[in-house]
Protein backbone atom coordinates (compact mmCIF):
# COMPACT_ATOMS: atom_id res chain seq x y z
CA UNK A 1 122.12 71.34 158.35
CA UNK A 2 120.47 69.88 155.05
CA UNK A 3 124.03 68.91 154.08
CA UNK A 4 125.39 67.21 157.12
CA UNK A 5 122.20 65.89 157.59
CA UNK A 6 122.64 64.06 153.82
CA UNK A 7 126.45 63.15 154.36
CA UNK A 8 125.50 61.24 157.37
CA UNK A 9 122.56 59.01 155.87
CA UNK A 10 124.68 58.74 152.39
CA UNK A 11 127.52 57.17 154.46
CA UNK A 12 125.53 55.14 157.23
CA UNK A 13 123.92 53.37 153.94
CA UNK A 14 126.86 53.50 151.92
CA UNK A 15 129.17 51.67 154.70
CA UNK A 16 126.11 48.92 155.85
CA UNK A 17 125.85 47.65 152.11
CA UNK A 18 129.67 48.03 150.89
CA UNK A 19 130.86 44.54 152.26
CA UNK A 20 128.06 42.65 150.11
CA UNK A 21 129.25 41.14 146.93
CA UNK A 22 128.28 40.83 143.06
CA UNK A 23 129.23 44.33 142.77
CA UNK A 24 128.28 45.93 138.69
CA UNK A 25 128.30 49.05 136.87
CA UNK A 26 126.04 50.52 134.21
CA UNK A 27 126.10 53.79 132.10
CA UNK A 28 123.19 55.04 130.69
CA UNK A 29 120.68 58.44 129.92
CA UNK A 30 117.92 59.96 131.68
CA UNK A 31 114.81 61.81 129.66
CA UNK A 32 112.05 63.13 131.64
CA UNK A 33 110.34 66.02 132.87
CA UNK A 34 111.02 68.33 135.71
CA UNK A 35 108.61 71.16 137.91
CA UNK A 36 108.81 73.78 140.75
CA UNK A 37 107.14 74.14 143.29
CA UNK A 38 106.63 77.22 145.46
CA UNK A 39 104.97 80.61 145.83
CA UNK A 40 104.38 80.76 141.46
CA UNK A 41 103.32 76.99 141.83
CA UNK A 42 102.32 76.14 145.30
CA UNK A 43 100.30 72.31 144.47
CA UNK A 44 100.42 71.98 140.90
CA UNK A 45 101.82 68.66 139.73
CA UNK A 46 100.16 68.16 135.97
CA UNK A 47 98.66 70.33 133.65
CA UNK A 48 98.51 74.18 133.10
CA UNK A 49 101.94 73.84 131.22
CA UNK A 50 103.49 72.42 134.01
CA UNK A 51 106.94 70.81 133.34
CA UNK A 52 109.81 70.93 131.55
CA UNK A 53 111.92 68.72 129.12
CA UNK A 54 115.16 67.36 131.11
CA UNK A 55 117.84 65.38 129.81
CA UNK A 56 120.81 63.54 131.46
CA UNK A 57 123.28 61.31 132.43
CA UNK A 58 123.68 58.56 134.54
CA UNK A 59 125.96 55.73 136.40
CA UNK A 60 124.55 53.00 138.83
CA UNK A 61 126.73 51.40 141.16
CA UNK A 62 125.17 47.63 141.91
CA UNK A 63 126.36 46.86 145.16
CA UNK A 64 124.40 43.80 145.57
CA UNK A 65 121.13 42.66 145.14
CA UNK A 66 119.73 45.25 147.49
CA UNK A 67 121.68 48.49 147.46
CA UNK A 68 123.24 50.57 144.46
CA UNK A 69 125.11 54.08 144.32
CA UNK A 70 123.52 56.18 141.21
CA UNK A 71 125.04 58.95 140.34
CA UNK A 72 123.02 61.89 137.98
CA UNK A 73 123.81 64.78 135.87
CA UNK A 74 120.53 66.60 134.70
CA UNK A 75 119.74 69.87 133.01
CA UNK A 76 116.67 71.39 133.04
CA UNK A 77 114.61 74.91 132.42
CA UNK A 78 112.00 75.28 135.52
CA UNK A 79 109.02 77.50 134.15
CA UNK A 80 106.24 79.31 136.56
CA UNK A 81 103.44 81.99 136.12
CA UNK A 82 100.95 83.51 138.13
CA UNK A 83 98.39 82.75 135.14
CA UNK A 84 98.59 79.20 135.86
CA UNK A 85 97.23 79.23 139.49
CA UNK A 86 94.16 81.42 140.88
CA UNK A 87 94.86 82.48 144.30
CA UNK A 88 95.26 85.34 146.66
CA UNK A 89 98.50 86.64 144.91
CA UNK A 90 97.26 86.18 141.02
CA UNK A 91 95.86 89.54 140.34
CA UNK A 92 98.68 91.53 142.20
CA UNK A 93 101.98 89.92 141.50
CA UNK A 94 101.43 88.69 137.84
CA UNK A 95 105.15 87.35 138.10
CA UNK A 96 106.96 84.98 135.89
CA UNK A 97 110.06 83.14 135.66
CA UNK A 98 112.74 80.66 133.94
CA UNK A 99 115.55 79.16 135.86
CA UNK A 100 117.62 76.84 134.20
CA UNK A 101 119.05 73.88 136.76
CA UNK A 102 122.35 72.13 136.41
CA UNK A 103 122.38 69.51 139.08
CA UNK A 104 124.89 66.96 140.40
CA UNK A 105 123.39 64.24 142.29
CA UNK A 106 124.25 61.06 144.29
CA UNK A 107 122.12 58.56 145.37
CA UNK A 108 121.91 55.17 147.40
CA UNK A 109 118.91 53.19 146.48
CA UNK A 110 117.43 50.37 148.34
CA UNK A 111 115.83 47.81 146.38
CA UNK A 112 112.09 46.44 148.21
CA UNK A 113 113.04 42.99 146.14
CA UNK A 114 116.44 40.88 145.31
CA UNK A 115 117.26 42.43 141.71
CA UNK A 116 120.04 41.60 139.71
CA UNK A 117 120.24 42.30 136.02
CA UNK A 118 119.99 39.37 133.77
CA UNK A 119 118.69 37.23 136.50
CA UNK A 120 115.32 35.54 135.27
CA UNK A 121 114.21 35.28 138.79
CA UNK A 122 115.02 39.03 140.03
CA UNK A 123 114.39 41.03 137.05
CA UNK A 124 111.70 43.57 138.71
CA UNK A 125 112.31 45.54 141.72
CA UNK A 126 110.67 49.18 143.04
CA UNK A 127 113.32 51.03 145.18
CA UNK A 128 113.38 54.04 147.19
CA UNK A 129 116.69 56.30 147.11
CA UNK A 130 118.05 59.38 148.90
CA UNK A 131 121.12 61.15 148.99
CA UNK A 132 122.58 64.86 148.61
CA UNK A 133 122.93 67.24 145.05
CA UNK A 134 124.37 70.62 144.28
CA UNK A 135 122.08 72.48 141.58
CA UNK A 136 123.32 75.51 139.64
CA UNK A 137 120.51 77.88 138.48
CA UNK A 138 120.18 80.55 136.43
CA UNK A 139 116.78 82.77 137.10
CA UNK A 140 115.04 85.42 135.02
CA UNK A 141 111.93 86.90 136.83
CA UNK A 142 109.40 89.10 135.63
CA UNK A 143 107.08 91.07 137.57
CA UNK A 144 104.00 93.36 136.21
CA UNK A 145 101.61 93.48 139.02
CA UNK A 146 103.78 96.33 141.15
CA UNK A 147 105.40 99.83 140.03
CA UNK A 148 107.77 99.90 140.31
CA UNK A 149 108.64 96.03 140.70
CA UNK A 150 112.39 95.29 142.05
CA UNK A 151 113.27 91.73 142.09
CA UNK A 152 115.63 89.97 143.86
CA UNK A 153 116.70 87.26 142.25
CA UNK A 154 119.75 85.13 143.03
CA UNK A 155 121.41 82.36 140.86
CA UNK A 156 124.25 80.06 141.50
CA UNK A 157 124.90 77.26 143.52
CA UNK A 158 122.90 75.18 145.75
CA UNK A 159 122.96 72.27 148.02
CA UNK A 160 119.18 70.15 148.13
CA UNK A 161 118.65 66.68 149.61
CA UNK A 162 116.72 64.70 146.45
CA UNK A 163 114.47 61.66 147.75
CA UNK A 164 112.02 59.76 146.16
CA UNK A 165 110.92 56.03 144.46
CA UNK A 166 111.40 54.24 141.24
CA UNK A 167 110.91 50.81 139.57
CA UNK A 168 113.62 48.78 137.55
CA UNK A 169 113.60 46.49 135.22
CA UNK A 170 116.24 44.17 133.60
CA UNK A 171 116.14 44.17 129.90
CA UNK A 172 118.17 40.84 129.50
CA UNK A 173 122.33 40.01 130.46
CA UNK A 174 123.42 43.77 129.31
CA UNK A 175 120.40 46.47 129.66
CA UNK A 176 117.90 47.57 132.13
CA UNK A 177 114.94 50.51 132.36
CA UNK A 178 114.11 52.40 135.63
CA UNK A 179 111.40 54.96 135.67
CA UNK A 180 112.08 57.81 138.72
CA UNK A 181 110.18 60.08 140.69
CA UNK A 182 112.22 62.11 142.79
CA UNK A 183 112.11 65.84 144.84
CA UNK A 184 114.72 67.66 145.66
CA UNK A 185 114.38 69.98 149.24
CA UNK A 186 116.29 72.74 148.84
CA UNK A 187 115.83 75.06 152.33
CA UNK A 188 116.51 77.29 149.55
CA UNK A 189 113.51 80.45 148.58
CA UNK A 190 114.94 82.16 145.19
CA UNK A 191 114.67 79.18 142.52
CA UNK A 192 111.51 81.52 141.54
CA UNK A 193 113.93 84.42 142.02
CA UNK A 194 110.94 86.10 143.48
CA UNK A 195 111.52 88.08 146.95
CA UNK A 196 109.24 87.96 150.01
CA UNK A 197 108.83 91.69 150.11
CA UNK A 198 108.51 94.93 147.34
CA UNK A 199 110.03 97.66 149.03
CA UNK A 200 109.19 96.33 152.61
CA UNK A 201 105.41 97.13 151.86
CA UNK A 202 103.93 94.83 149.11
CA UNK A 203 104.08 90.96 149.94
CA UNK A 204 105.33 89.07 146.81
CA UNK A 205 106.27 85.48 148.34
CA UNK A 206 106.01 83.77 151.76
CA UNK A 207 109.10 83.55 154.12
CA UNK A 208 108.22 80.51 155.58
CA UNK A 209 107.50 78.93 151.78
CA UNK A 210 111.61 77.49 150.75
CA UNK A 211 111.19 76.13 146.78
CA UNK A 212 111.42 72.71 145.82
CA UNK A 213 111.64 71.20 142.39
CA UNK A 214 110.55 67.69 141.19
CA UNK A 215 112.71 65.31 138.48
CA UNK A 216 110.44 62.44 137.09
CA UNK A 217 111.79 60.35 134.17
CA UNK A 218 112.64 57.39 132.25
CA UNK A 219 116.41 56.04 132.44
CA UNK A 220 117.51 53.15 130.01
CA UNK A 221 121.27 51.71 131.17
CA UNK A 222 123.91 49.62 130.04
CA UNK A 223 126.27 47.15 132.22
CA UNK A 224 129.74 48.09 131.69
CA UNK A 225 131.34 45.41 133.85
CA UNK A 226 131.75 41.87 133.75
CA UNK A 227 130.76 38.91 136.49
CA UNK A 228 133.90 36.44 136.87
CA UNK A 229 133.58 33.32 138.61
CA UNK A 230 134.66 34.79 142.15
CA UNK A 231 132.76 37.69 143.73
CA UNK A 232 136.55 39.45 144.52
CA UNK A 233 136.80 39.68 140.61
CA UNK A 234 133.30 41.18 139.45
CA UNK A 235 134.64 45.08 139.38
């Protein structure tokens, strides 16, 4: 459902802004921080260690002034720990974990103002984006706090729908700066690797409770492409 769902959107925006013109490329690198969210970190956005260093790559798609494609490739290790929240679970469960995320993303963003790079008049734009990404994880979860303490954690692959809002700025003819803030919904409970139940009898996690993970950062981008005189030549 979350992927059809995606596909659908992706390609009703995709198609509506594809016949515009003063179509451009850029290339560029993504450093920024990443979180979890879920039964280990259930409201936490700052502090208490929170967050992780994430790298990456990216390549924006200027479709016109409006609309781009942006596509991502981000690693990242999510970190969580009972010690960093005080709630009903945090003197039972004393659980842990690491996952580290390999994701894929694409993304059409919509631009609130005209922005075109190099263009003293539309140099500043915030945008929103959404689109569809496949994440692999790898999980390592510790629990103390039952004995004995089976865990069920999963790893692999992953389909999420990331969403979120940004600001970009053009740097002059040839660079630009965007800073992010995105989440990813993944209808997906085992990024903590943590199961719901210890041997049907102790409850570690919430069924209802599917794990998200947040990607905030700072992207700096180079144009690749060049504009000729007619809008049929600028890719």
């Amino acid at each position: 459902m979350i992927r059809r769902f995606s596909l659908s959107l992706f390609f009703v925006l995709f198609f509506s802004a594809i016949g515009f013109s003063q179509k451009t490329a850029e290339v560029g690198i993504l450093v920024g921080r990443s979180y979890y969210l879920g039964e280990l970190n259930p409201r936490t956005h700052w502090g208490n260690g929170v967050g992780s260093l994430t790298l990456g790559g990216i390549f924006r798609y200027n479709l016109n002034d409006r609309y781009s494609l942006k596509g991502a490739v981000i690693r990242t290790t999510l970190t969580a720990s009972d010690e960093w929240e005080s709630f009903q679970f945090n003197n039972q469960r004393l659980a842990s974990f690491e996952n580290t995320i390999t994701e894929f993303a694409g993304d059409v963003e919509f631009n609130f103002l005209p922005y075109k790079m190099g263009d003293k008049r539309h140099f500043f734009s915030p945008y929103l984006f959404v689109g569809l990404s496949y994440f692999l994880n790898d999980v390592s979860t510790t629990v103390e706090g039952f004995d004995p303490a089976p865990i069920s954690q999963e790893s692999g692959g992953r389909f999420a729908i990331p969403f979120g809002t940004g600001v970009k700025l053009s740097l002059g003819q040839k660079w630009a700066f965007s800073m992010e803030w995105g989440f990813r919904k993944t209808g997906y409970d085992f990024i903590d690797g943590l199961g719901n139940r210890v041997n049907d009898v102790f409850e570690s996690g919430k069924t209802y409770d599917n794990d998200w993970f947040v990607v905030s950062g700072f992207m700096l981008t180079y144009k690749i492409t060049r504009e000729g005189p007619c809008p049929v030549y600028n890719f």
